[in-house]
N, C-alpha and C. Protein backbone atom coordinates (compact mmCIF):
# COMPACT_ATOMS: atom_id res chain seq x y z
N UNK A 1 32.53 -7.69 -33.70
CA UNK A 1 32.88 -6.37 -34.13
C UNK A 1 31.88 -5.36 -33.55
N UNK A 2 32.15 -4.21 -32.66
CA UNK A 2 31.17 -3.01 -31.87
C UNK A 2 30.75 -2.51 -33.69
N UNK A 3 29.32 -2.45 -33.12
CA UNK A 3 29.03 -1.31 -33.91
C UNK A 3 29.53 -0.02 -34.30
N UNK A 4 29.09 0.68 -35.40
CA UNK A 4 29.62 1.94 -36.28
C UNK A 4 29.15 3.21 -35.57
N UNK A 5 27.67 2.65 -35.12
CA UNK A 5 26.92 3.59 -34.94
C UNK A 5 25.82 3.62 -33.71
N UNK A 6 25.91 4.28 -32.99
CA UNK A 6 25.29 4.12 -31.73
C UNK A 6 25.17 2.63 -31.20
N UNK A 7 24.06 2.16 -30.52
CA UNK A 7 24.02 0.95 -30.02
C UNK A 7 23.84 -0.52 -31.38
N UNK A 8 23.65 -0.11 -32.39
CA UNK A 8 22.62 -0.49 -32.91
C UNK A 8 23.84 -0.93 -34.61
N UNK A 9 23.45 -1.82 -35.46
CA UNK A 9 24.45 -1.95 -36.43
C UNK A 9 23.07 -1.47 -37.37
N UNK A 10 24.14 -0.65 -38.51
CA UNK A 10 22.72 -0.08 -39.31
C UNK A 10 23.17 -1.36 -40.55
N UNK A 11 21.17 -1.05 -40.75
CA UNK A 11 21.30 -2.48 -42.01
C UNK A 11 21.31 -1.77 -43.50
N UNK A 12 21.11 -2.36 -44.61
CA UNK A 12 21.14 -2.03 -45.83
C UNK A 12 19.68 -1.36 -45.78
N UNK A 13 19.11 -1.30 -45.31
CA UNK A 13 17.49 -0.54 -45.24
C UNK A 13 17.81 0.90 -44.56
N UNK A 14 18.32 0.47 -43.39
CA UNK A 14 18.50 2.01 -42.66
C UNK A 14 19.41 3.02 -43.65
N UNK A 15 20.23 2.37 -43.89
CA UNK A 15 21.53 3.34 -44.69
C UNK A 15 21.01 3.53 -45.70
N UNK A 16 20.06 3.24 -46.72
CA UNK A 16 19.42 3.53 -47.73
C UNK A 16 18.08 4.44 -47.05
N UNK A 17 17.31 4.28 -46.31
CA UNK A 17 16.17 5.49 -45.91
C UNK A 17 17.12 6.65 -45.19
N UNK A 18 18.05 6.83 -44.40
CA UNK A 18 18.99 7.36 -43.82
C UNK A 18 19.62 8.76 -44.94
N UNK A 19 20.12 8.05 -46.14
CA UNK A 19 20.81 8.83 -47.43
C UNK A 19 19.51 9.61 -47.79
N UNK A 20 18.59 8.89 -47.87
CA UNK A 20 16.55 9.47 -48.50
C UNK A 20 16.58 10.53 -47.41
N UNK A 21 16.45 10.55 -46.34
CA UNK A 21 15.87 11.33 -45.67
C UNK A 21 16.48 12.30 -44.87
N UNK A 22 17.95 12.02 -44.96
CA UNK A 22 19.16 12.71 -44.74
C UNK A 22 19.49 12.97 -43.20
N UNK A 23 19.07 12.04 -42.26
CA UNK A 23 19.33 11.76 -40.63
C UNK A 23 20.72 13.29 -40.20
N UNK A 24 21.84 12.85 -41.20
CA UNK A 24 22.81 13.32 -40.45
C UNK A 24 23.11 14.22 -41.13
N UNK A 25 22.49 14.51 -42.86
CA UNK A 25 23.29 15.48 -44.14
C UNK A 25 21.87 15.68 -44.86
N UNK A 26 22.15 16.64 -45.74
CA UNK A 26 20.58 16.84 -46.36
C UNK A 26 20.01 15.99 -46.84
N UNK A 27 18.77 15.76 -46.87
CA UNK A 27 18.08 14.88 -47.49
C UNK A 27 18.14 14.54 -49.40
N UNK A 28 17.43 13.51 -50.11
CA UNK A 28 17.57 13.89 -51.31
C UNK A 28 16.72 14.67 -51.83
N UNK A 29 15.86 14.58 -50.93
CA UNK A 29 14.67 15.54 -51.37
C UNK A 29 14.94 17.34 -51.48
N UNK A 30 16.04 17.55 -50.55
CA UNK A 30 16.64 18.93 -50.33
C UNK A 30 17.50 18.87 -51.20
N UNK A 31 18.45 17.86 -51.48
CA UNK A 31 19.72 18.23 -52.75
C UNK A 31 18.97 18.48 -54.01
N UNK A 32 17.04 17.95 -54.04
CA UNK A 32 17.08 17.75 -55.87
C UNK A 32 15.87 18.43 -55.93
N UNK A 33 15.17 18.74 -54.85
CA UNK A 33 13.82 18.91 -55.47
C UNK A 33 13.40 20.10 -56.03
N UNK A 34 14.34 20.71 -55.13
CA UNK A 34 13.80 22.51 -55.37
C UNK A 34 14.83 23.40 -57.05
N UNK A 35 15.45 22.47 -57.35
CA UNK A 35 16.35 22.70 -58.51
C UNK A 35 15.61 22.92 -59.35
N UNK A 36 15.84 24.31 -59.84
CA UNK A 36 15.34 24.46 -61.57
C UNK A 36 16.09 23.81 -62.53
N UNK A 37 15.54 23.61 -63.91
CA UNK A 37 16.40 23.21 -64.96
C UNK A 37 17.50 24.06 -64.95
N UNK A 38 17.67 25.25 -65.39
CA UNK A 38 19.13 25.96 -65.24
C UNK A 38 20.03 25.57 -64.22
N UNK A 39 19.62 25.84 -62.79
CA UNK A 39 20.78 25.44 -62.08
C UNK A 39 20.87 24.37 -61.78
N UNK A 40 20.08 23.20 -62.39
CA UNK A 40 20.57 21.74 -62.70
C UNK A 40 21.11 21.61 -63.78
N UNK A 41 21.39 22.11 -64.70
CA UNK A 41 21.96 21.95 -66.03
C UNK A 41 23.29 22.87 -66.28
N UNK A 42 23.44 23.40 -65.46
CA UNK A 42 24.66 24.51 -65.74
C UNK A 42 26.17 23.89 -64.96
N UNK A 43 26.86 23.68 -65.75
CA UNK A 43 28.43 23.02 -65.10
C UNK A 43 29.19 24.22 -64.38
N UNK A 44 29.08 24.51 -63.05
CA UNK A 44 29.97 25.72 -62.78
C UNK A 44 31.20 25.26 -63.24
N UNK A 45 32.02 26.89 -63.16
CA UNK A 45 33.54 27.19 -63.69
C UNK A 45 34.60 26.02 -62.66
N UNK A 46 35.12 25.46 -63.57
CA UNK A 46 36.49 24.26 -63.01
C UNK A 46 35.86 22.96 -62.75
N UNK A 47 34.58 22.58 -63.01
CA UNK A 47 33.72 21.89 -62.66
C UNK A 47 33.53 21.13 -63.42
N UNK A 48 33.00 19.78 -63.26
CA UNK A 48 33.36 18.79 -64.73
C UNK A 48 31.88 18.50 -65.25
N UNK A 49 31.20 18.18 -64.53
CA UNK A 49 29.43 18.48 -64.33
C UNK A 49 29.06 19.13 -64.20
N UNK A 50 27.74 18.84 -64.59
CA UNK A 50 26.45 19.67 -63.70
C UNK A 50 25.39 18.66 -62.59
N UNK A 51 25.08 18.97 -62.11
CA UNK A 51 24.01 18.40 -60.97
C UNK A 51 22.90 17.24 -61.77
N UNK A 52 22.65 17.73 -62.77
CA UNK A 52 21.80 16.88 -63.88
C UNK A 52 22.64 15.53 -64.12
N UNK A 53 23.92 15.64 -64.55
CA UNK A 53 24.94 14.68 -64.91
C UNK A 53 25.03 14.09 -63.84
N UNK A 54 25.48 14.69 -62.93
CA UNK A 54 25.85 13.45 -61.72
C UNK A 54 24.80 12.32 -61.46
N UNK A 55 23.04 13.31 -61.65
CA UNK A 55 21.88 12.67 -60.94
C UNK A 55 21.76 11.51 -62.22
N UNK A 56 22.24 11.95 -63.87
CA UNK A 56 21.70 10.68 -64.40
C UNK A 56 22.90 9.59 -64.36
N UNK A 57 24.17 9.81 -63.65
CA UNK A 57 25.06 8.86 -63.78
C UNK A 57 24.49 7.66 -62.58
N UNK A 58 24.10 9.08 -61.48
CA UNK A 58 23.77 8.12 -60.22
C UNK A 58 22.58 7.01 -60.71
N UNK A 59 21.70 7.62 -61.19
CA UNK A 59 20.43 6.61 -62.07
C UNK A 59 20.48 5.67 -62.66
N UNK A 60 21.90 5.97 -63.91
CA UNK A 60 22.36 4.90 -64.96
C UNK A 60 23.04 3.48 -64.13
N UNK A 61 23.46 3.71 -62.69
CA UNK A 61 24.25 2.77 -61.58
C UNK A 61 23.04 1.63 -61.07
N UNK A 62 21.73 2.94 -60.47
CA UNK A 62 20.80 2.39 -60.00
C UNK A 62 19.85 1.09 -60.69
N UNK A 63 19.86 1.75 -61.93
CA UNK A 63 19.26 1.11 -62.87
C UNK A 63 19.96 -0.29 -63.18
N UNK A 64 21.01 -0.27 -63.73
CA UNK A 64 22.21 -1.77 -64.12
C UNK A 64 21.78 -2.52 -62.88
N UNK A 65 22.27 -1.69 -61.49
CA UNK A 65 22.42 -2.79 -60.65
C UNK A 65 20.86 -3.35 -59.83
N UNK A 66 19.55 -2.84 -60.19
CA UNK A 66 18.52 -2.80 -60.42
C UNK A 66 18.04 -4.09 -61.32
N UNK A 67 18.54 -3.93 -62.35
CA UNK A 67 18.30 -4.95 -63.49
C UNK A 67 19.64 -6.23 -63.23
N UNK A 68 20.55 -6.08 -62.74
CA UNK A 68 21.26 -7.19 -62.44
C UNK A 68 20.31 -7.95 -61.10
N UNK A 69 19.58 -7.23 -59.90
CA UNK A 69 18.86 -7.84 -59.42
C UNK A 69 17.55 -8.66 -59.70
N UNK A 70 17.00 -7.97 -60.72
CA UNK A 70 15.86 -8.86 -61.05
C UNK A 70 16.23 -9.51 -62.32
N UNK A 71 17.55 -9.99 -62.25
CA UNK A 71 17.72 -10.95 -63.45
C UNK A 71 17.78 -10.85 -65.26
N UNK A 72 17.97 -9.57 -65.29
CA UNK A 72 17.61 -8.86 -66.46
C UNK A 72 19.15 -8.61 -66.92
N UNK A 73 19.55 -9.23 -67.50
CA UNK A 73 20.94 -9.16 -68.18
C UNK A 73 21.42 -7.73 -68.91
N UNK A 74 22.92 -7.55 -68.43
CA UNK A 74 23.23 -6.45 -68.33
C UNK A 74 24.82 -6.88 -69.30
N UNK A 75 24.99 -6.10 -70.33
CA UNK A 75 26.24 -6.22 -70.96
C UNK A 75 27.34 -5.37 -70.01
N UNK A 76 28.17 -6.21 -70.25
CA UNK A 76 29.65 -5.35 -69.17
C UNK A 76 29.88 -4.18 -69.64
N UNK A 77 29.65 -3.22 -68.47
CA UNK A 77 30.05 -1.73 -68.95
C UNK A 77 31.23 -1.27 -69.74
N UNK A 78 31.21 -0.85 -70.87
CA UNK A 78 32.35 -0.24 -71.38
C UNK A 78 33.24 1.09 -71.04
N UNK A 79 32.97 1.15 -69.76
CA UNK A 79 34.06 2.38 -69.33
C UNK A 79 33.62 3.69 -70.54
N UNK A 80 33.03 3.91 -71.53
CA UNK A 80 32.88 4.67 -72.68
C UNK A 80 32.59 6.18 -72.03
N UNK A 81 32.56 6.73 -70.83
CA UNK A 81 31.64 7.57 -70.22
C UNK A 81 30.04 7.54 -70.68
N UNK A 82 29.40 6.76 -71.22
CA UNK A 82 27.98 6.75 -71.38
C UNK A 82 27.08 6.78 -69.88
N UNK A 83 27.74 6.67 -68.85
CA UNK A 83 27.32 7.24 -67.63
C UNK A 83 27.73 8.43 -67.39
N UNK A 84 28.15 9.10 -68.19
CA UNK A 84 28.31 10.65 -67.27
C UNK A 84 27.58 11.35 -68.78
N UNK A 85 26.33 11.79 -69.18
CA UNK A 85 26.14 12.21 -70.60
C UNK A 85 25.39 13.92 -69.49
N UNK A 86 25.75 15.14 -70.97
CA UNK A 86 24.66 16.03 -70.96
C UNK A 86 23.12 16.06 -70.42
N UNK A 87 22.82 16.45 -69.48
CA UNK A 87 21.65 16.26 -69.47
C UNK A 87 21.04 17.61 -70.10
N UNK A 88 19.89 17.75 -71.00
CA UNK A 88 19.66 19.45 -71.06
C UNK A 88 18.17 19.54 -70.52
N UNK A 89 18.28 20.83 -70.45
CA UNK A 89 17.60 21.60 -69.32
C UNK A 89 15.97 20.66 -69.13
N UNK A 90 15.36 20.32 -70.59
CA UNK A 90 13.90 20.33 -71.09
C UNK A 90 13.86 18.21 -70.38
N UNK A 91 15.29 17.98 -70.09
CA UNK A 91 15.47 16.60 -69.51
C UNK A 91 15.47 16.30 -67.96
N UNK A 92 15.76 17.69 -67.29
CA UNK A 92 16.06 17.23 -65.84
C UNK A 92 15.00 16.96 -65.03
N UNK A 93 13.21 17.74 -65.21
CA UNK A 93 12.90 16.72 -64.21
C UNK A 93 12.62 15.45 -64.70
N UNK A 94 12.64 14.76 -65.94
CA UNK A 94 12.41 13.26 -65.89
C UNK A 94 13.57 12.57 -65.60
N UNK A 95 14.91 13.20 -65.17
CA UNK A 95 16.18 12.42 -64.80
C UNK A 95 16.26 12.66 -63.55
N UNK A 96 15.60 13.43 -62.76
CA UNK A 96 15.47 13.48 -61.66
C UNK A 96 14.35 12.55 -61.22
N UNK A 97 13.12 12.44 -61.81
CA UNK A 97 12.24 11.74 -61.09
C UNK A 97 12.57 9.89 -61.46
N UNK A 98 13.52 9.95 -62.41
CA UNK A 98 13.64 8.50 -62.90
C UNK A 98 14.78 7.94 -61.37
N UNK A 99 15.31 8.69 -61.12
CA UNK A 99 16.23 8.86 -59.79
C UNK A 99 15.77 8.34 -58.88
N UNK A 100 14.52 9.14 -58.78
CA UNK A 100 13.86 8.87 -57.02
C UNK A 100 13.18 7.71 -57.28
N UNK A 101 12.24 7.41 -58.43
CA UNK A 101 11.93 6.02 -58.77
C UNK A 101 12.84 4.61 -58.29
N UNK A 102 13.61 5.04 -58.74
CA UNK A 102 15.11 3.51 -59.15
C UNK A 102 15.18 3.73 -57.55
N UNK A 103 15.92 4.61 -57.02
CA UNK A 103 15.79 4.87 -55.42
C UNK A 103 14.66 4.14 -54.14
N UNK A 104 13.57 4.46 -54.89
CA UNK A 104 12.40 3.60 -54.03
C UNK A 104 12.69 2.26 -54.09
N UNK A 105 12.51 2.27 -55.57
CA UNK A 105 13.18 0.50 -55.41
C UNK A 105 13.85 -0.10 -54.60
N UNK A 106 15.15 0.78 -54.77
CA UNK A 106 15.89 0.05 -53.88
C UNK A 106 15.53 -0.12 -52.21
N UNK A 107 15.06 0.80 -52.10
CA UNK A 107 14.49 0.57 -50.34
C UNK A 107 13.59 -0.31 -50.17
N UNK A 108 12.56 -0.47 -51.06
CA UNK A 108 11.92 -1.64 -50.89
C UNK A 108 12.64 -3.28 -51.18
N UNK A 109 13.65 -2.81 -51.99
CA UNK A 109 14.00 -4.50 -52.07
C UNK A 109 15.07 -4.76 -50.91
N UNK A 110 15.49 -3.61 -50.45
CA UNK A 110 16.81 -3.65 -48.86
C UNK A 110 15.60 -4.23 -47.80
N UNK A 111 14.42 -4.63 -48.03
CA UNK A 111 13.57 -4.63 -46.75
C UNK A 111 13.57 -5.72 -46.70
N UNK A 112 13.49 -6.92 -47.89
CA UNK A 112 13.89 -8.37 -47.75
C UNK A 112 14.74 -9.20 -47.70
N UNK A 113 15.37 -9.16 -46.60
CA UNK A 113 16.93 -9.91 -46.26
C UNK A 113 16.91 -11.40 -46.90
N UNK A 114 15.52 -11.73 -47.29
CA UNK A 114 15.26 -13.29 -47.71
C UNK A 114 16.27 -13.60 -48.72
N UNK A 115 16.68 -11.98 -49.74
CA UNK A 115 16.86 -12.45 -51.17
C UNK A 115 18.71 -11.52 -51.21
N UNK A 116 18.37 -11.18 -49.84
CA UNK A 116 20.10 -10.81 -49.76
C UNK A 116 21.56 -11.85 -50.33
N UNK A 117 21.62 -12.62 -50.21
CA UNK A 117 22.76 -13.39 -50.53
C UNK A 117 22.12 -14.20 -52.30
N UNK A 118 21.62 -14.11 -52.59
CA UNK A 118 21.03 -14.38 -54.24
C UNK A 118 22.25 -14.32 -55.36
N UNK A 119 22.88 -14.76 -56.04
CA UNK A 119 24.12 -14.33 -56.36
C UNK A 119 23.48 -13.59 -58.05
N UNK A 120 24.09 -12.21 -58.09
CA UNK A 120 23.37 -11.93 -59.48
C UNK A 120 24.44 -12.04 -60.81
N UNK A 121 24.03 -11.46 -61.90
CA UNK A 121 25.03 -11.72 -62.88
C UNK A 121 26.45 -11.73 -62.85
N UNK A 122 27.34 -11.11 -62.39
CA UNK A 122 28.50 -10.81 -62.20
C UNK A 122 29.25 -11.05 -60.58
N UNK A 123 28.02 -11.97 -60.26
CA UNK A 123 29.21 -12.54 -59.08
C UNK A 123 28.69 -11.99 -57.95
N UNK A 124 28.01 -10.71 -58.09
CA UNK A 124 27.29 -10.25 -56.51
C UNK A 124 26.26 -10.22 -55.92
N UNK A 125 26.01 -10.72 -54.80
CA UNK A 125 25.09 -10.77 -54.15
C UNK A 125 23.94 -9.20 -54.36
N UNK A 126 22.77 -9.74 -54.09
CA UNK A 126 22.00 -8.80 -53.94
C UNK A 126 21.84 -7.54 -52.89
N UNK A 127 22.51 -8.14 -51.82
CA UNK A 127 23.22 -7.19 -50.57
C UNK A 127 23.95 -6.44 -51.21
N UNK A 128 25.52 -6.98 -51.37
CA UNK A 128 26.53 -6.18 -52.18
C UNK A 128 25.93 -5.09 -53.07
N UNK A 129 25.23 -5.73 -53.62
CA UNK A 129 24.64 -4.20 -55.08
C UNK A 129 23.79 -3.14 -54.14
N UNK A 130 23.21 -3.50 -53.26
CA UNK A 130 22.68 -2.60 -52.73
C UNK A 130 23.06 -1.89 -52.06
N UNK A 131 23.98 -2.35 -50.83
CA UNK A 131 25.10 -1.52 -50.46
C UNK A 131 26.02 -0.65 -51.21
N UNK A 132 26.36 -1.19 -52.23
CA UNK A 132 27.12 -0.32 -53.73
C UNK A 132 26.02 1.02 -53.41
N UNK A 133 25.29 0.97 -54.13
CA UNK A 133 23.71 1.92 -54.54
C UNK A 133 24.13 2.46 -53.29
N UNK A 134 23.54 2.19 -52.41
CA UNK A 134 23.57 3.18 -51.32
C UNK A 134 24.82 4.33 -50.48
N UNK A 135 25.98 3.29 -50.95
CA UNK A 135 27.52 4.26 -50.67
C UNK A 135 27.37 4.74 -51.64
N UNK A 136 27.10 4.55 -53.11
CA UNK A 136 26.76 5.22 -54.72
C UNK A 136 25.99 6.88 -54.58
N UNK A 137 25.57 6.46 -54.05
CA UNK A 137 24.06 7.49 -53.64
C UNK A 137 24.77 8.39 -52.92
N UNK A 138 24.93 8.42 -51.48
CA UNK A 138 25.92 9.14 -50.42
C UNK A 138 26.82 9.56 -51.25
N UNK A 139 27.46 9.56 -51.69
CA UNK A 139 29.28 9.97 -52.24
C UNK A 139 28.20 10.97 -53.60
N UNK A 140 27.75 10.81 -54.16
CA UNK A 140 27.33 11.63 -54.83
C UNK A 140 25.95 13.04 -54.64
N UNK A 141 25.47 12.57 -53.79
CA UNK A 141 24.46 13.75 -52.92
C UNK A 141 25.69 14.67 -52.68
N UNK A 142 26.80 14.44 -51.61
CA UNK A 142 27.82 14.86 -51.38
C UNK A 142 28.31 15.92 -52.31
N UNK A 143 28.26 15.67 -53.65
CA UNK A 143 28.67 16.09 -54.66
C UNK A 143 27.63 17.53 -55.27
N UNK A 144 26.54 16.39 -55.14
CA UNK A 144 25.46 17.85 -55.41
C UNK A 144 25.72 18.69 -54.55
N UNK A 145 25.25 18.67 -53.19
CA UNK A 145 25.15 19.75 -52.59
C UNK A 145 26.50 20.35 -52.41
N UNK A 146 27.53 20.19 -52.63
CA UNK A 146 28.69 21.12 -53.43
C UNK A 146 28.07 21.80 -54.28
N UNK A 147 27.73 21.23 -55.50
CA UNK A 147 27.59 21.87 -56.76
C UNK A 147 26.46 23.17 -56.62
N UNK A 148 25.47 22.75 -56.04
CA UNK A 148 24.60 23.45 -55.45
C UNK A 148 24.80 25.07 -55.16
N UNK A 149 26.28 24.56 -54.07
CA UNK A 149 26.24 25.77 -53.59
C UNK A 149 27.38 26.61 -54.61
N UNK A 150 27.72 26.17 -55.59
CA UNK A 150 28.63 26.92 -56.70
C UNK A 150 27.72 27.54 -57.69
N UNK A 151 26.29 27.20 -58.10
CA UNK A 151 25.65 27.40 -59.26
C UNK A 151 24.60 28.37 -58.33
């Protein structure tokens, strides 16, 4: 199969520092850092979120599939929306920095292909979850910097 992308097939490391540092689209550091609580906490008009919500849903993903990697048992999600909650204002930078935390993680554990095929609670490999996380991540930056430019 030719590669996606230039000469070169990108791995679960690149596409995860790639989304971090934003090669081709803003970085995460540009979608989150410079956000005040207000215009992280404010749901523009027709809008189902706010920037806060998306960042702790993206977190609440990171985290499960985080803890499904290091073996830390995870009850089957109940669809309940308990991933999409309020964030308020006096909450966003610790839901933001709990973000970039879970985030590091993951780049450091995409760096050991040793433990890629590992099968975790629910059937997936440790690759798979990370790849999840990282298309997880992308599709929702996406989202911020929409929201961004509405608020």
């Amino acid at each position: 199969m030719a590669p996606w992308y230039g000469n070169d097939v990108i791995t679960v490391a690149e596409a995860l520092n790639q989304i971090a540092e934003g090669k081709d689209f803003d970085s995460l550091s540009e979608a989150l850092m410079d956000l005040g609580p207000q215009q992280a906490t404010t749901v523009p008009n027709q809008c189902a979120y706010s920037i806060a919500t998306i960042v702790f849903h993206t977190w609440f993903w990171q985290d499960r599939w985080l803890k499904q990697i290091a073996d830390i048992h995870c009850e089957p999600f109940s669809g309940d929306d308990s991933d999409f909650i309020v964030i308020a204002a006096d909450k966003w930078v610790s839901t933001r920095d709990r973000f970039f935390d879970g985030y590091k993680q993951l780049q450091e554990l995409a760096q050991d292909v040793s433990v890629f095929e590992k099968p975790t609670q629910f059937g997936d490999t440790v690759e798979s979850l990370l790849v999840r996380a990282a298309l997880h991540s992308a599709y929702h930056v996406g989202q911020i910097v929409l929201l961004r430019r509405l608020t």
